[in-house]
C-alpha atoms as a PDB file:
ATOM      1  CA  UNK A   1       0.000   0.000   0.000  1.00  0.00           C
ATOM      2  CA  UNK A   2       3.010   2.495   0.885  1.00  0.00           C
ATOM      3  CA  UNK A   3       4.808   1.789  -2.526  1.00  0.00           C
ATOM      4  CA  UNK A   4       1.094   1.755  -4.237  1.00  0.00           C
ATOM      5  CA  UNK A   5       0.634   5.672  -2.966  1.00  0.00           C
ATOM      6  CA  UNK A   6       4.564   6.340  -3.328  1.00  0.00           C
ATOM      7  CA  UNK A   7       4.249   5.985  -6.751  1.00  0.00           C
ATOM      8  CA  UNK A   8       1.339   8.284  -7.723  1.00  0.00           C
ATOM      9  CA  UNK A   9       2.555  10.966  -5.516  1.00  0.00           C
ATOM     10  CA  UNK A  10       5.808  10.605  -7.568  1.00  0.00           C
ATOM     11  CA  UNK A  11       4.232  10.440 -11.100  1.00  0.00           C
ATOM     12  CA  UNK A  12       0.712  11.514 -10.352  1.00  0.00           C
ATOM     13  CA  UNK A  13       0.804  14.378  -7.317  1.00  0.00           C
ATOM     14  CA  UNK A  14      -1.276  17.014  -9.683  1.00  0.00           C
ATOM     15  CA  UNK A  15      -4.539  17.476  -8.669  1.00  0.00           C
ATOM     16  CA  UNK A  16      -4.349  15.937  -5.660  1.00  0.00           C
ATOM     17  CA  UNK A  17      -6.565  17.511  -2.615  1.00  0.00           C
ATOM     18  CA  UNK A  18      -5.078  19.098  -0.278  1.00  0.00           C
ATOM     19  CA  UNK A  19      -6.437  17.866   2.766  1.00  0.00           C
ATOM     20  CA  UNK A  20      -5.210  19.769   5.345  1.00  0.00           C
ATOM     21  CA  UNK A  21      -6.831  23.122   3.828  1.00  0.00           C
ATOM     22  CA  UNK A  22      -9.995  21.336   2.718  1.00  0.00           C
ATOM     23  CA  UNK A  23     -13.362  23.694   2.673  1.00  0.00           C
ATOM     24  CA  UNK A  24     -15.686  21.069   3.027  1.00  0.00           C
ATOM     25  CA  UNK A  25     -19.312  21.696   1.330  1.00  0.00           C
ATOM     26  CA  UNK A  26     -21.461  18.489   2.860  1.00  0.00           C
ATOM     27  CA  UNK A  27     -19.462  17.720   6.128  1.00  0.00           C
ATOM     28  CA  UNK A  28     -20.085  21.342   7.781  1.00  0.00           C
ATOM     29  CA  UNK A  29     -20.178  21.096  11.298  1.00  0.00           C
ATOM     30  CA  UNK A  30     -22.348  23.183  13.285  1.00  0.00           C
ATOM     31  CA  UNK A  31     -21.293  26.407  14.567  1.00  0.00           C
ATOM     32  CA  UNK A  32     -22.736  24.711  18.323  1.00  0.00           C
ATOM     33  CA  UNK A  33     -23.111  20.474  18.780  1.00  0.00           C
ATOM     34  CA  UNK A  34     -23.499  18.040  21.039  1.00  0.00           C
ATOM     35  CA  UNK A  35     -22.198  15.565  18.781  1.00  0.00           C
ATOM     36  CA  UNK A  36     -18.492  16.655  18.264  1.00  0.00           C
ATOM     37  CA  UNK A  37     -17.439  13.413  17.812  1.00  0.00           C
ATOM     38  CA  UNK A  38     -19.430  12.630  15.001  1.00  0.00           C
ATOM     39  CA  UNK A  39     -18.619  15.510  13.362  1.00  0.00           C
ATOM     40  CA  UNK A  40     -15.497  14.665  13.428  1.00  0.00           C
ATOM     41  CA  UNK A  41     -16.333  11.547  11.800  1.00  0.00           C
ATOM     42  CA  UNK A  42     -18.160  13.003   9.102  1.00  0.00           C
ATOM     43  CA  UNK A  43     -15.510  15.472   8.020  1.00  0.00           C
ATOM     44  CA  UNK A  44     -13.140  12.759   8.025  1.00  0.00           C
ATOM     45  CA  UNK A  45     -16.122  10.620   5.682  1.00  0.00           C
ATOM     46  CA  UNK A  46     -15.680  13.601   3.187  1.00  0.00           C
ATOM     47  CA  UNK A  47     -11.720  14.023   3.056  1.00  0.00           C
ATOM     48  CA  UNK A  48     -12.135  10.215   2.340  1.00  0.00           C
ATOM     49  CA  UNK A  49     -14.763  10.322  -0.551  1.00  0.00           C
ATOM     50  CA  UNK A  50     -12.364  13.544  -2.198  1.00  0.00           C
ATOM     51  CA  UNK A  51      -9.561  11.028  -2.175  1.00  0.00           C
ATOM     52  CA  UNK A  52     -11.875   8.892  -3.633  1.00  0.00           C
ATOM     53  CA  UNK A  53     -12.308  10.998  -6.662  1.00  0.00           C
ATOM     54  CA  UNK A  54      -8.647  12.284  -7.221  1.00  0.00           C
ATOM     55  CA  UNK A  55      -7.930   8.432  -7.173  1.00  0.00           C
ATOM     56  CA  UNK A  56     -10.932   8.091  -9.616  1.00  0.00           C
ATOM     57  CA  UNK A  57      -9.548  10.684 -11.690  1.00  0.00           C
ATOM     58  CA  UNK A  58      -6.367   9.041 -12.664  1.00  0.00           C
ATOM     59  CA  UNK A  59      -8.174   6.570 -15.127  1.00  0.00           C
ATOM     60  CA  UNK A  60      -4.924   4.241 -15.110  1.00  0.00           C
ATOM     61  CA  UNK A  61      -6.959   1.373 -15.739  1.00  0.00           C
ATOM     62  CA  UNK A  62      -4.108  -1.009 -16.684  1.00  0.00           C
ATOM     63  CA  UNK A  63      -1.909  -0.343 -13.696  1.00  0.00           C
ATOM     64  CA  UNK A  64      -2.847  -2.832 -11.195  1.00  0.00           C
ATOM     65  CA  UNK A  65      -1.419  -0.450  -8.658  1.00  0.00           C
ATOM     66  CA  UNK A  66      -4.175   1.738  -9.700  1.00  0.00           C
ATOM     67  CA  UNK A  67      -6.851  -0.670  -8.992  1.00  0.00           C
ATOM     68  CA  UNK A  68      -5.517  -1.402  -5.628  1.00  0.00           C
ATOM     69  CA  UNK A  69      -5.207   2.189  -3.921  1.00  0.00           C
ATOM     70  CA  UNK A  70      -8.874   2.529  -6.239  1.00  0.00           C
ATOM     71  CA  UNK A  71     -10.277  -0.496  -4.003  1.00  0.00           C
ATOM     72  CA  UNK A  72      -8.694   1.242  -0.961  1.00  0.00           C
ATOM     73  CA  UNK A  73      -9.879   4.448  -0.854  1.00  0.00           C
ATOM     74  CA  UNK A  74     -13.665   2.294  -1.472  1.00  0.00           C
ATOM     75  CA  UNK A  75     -12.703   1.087   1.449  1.00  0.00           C
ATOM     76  CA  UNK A  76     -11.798   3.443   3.234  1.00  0.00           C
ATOM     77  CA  UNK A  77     -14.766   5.823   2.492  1.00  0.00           C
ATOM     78  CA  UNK A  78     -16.880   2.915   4.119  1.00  0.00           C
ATOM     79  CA  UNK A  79     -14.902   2.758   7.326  1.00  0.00           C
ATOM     80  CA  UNK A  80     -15.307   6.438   8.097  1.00  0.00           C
ATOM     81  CA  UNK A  81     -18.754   6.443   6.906  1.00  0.00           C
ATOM     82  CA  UNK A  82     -19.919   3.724   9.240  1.00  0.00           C
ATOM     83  CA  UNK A  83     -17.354   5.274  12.264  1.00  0.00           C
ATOM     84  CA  UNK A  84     -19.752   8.482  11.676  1.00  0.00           C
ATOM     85  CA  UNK A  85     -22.577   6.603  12.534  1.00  0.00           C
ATOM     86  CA  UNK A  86     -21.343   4.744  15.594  1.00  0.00           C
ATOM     87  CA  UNK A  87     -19.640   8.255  17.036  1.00  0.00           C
ATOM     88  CA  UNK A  88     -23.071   9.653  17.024  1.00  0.00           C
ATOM     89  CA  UNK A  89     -24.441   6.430  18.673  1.00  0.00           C
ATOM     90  CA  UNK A  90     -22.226   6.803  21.605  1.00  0.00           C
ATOM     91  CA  UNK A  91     -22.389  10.438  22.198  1.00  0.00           C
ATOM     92  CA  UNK A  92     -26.044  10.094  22.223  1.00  0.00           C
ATOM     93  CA  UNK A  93     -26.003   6.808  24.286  1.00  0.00           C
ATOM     94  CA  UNK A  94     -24.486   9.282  27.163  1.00  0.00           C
ATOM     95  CA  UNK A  95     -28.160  10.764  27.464  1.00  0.00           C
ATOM     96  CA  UNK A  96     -30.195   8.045  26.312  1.00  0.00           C
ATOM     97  CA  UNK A  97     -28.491   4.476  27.685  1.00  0.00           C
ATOM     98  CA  UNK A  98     -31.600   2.948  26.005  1.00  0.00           C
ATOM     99  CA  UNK A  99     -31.004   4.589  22.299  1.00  0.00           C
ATOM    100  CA  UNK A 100     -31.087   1.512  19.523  1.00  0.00           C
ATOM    101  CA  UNK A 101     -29.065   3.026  16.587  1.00  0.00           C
ATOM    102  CA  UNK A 102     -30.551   0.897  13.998  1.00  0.00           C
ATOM    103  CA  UNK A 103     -34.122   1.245  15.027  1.00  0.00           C
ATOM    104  CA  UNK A 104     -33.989   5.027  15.218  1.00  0.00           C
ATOM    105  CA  UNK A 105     -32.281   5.213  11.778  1.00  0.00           C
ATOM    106  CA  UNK A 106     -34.734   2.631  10.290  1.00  0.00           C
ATOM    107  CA  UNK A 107     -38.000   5.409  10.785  1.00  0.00           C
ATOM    108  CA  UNK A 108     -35.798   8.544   8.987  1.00  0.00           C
ATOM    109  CA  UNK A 109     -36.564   8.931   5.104  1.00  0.00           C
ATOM    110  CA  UNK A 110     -32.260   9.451   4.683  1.00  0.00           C
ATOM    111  CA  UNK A 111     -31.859   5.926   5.793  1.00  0.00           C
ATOM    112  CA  UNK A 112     -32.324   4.898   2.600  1.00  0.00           C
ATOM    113  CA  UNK A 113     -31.404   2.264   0.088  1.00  0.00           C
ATOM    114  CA  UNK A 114     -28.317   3.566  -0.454  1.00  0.00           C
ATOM    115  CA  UNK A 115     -26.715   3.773   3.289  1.00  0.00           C
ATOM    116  CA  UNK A 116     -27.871   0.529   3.636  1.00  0.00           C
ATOM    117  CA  UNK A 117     -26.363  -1.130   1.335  1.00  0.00           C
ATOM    118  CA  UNK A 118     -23.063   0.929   1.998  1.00  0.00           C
ATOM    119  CA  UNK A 119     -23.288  -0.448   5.926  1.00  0.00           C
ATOM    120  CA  UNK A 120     -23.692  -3.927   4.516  1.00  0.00           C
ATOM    121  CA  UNK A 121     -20.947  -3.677   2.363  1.00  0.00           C
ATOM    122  CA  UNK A 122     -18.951  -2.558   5.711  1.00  0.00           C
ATOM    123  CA  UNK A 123     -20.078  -5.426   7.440  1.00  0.00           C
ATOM    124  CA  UNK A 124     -19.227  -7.893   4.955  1.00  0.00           C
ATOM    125  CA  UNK A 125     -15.575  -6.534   4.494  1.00  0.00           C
ATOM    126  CA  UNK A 126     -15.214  -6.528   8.532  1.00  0.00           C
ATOM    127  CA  UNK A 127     -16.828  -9.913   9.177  1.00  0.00           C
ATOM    128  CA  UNK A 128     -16.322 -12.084   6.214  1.00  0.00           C
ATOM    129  CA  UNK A 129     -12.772 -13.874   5.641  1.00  0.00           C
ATOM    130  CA  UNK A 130     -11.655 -12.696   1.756  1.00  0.00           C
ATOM    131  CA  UNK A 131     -10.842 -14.920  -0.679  1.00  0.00           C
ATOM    132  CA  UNK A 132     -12.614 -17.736   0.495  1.00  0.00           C
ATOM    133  CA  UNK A 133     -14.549 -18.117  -3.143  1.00  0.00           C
ATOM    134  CA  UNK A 134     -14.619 -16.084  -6.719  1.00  0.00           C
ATOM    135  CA  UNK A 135     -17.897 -14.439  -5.507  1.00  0.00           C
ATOM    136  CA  UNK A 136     -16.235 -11.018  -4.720  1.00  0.00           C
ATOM    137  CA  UNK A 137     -16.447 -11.103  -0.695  1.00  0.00           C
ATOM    138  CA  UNK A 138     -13.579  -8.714  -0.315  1.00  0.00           C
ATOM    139  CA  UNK A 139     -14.645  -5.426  -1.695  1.00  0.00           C
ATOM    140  CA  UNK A 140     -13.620  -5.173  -4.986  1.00  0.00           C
ATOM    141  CA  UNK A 141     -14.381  -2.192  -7.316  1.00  0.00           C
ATOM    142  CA  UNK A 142     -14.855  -3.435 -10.587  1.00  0.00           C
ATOM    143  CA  UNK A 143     -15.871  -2.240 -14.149  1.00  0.00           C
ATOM    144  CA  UNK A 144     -18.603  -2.001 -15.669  1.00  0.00           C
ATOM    145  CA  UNK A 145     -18.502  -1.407 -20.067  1.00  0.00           C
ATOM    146  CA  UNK A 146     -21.751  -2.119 -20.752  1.00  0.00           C
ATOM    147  CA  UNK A 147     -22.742   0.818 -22.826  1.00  0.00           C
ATOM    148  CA  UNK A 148     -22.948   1.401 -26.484  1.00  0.00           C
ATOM    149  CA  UNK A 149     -20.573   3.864 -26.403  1.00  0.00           C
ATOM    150  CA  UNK A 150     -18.457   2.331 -24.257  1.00  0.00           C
ATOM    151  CA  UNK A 151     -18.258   4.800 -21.511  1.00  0.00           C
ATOM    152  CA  UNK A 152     -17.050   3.469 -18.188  1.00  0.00           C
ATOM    153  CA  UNK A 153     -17.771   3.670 -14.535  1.00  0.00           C
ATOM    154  CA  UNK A 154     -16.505   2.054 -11.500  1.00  0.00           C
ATOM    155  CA  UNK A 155     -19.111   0.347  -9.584  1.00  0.00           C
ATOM    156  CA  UNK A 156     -19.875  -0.890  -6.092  1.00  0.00           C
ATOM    157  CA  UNK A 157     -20.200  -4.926  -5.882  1.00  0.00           C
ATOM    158  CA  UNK A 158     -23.220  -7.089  -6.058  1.00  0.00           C
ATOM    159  CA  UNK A 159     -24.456  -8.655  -3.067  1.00  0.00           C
ATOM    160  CA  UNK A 160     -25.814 -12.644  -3.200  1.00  0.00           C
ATOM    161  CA  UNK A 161     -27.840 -14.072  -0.759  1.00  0.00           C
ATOM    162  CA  UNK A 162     -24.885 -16.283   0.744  1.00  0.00           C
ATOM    163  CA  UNK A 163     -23.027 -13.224   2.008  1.00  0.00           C
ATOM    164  CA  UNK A 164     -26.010 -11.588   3.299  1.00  0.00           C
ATOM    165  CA  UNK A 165     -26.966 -14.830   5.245  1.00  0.00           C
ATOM    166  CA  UNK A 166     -23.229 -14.708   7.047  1.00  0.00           C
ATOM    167  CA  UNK A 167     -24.068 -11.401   8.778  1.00  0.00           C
ATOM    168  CA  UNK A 168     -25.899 -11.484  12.138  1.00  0.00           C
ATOM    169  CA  UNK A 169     -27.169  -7.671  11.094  1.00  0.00           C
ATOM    170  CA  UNK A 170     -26.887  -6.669   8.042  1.00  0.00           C
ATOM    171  CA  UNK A 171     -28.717  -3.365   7.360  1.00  0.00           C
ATOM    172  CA  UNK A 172     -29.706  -4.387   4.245  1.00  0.00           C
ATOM    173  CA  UNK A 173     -33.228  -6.617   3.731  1.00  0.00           C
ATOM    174  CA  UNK A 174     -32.674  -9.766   2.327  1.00  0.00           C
ATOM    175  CA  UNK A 175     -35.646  -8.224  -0.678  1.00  0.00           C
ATOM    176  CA  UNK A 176     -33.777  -5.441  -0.646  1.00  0.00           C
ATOM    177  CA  UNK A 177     -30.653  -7.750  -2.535  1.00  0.00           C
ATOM    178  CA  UNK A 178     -31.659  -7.549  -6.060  1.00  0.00           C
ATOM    179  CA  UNK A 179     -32.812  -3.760  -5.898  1.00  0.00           C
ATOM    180  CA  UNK A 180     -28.873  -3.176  -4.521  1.00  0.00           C
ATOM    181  CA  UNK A 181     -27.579  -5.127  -7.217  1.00  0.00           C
ATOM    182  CA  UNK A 182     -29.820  -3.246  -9.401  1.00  0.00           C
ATOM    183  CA  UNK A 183     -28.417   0.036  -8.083  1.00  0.00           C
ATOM    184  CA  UNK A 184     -25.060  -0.688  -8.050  1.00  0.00           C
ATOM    185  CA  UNK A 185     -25.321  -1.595 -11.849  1.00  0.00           C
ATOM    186  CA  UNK A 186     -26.505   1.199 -12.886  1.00  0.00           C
ATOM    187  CA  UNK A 187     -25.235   4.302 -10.837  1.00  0.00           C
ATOM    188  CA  UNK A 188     -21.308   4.934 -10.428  1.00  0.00           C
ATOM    189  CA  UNK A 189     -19.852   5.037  -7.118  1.00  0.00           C
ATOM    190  CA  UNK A 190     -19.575   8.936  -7.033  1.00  0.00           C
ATOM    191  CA  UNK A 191     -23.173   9.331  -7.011  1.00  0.00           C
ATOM    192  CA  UNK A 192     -23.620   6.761  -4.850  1.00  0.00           C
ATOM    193  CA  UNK A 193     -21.191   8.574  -2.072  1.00  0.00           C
ATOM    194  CA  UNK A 194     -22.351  12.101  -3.039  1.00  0.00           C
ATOM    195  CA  UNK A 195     -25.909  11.283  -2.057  1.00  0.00           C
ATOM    196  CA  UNK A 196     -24.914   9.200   1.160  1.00  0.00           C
ATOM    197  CA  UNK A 197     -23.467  11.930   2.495  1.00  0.00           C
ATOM    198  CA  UNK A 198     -25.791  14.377   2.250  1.00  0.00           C
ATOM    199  CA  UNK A 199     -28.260  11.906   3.462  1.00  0.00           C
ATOM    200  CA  UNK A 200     -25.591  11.331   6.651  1.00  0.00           C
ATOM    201  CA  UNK A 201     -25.636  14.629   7.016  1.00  0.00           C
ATOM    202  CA  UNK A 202     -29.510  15.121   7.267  1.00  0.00           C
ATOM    203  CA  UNK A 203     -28.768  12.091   9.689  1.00  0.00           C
ATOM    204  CA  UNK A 204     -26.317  14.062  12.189  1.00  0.00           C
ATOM    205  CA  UNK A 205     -28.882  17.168  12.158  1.00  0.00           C
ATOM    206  CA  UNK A 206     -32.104  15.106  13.645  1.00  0.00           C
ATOM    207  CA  UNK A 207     -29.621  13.465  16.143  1.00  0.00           C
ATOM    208  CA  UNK A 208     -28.639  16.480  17.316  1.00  0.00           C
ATOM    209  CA  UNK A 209     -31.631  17.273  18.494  1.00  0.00           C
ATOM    210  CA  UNK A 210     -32.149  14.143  19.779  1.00  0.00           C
ATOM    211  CA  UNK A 211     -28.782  14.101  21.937  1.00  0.00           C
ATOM    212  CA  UNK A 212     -29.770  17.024  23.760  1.00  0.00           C
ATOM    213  CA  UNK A 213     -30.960  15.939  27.047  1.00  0.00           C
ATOM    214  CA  UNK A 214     -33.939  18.646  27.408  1.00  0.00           C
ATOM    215  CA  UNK A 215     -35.594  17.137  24.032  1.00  0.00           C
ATOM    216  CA  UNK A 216     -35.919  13.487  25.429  1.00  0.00           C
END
């Protein structure tokens, strides 16, 4: 991974963000919070999905060192997007010891289709062992060249039912498989991070209210 990042910071260091001057336009943290934390988090999420997209940017399709730092910054972006979510559950667990993360998130609208599936994709990378067939249980990003005019867009992978059925939570439904696969298939990972975090951040705004102990 070192030597992977090494060599597009020797060859490829234009463009990159600069991410200790970032201005960030989703992950703007209140001017007062109770979830500092998770904020935190959050800002973190975004630094990660603008690597993302510098990565992105490089097109080298046929380096393999490419892929790799590609598939880690995928990664990456899911770690600090689920770390958001579990900051905020413990700041507001010191008010509320009874507070069930995924049953609050389950009755917002922003909990959609898309967060879940990114969550389940989490979970399978964290409790799944890789490699163990050709189904793609490590997160891969992969390629999709389906179109006419041969346009291409890295994707998220499928999910199939025997992954789904190795997690003791996944957020995802097990009807909800096909319409991720669906999804995924159709709409580049980009968009699929650009709308999760605004919907995160719609997220973080209701819980602030709720982690304030005078609106229990």
């Amino acid at each position: 991974m070192i030597a992977t990042i090494k060599y597009y910071l020797l060859h490829k260091i234009i463009g990159i963000p600069n991410l200790d001057r970032i201005i960030y336009n989703i992950a703007v943290r209140p001017s007062k919070t109770e979830l500092i934390k998770a904020w935190g988090k959050f800002q973190e999420c975004e630094r990660r999905y603008l690597m993302f997209k510098w990565v992105e940017s490089l097109n080298d399709i046929s380096n393999p060192r490419f892929r790799t730092l590609l598939a880690d910054s995928t990664s990456s972006y899911l770690l600090s997007f689920e770390a958001t979510l579990q900051a905020m559950k413990a700041q507001i667990k010191k008010v509320d010891l009874k507070f069930k993360l995924d049953a609050w998130l389950k009755e917002l609208p922003e909990y959609d289709l898309k967060i879940r599936g990114i969550r389940t994709l989490r979970h399978l990378e964290a409790h799944i062992e890789p490699n163990t067939n050709k189904s793609g249980r490590k997160i891969n990003v992969i390629i999709d060249s389906r179109s006419v005019s041969k346009s291409m867009f890295w994707k998220l992978p499928n999910i199939d039912i025997s992954q789904w059925e190795e997690l003791k939570t996944p957020s995802l439904e097990v009807t909800e498989i096909s319409e991720w696969n669906d999804l995924v298939g159709n709409i580049s990972i980009e968009n699929i991070f650009t709308d999760s975090l605004r919907n995160l951040r719609a997220i973080l705004e209701k819980a602030e209210l709720y982690s304030v102990p005078s609106a229990l």
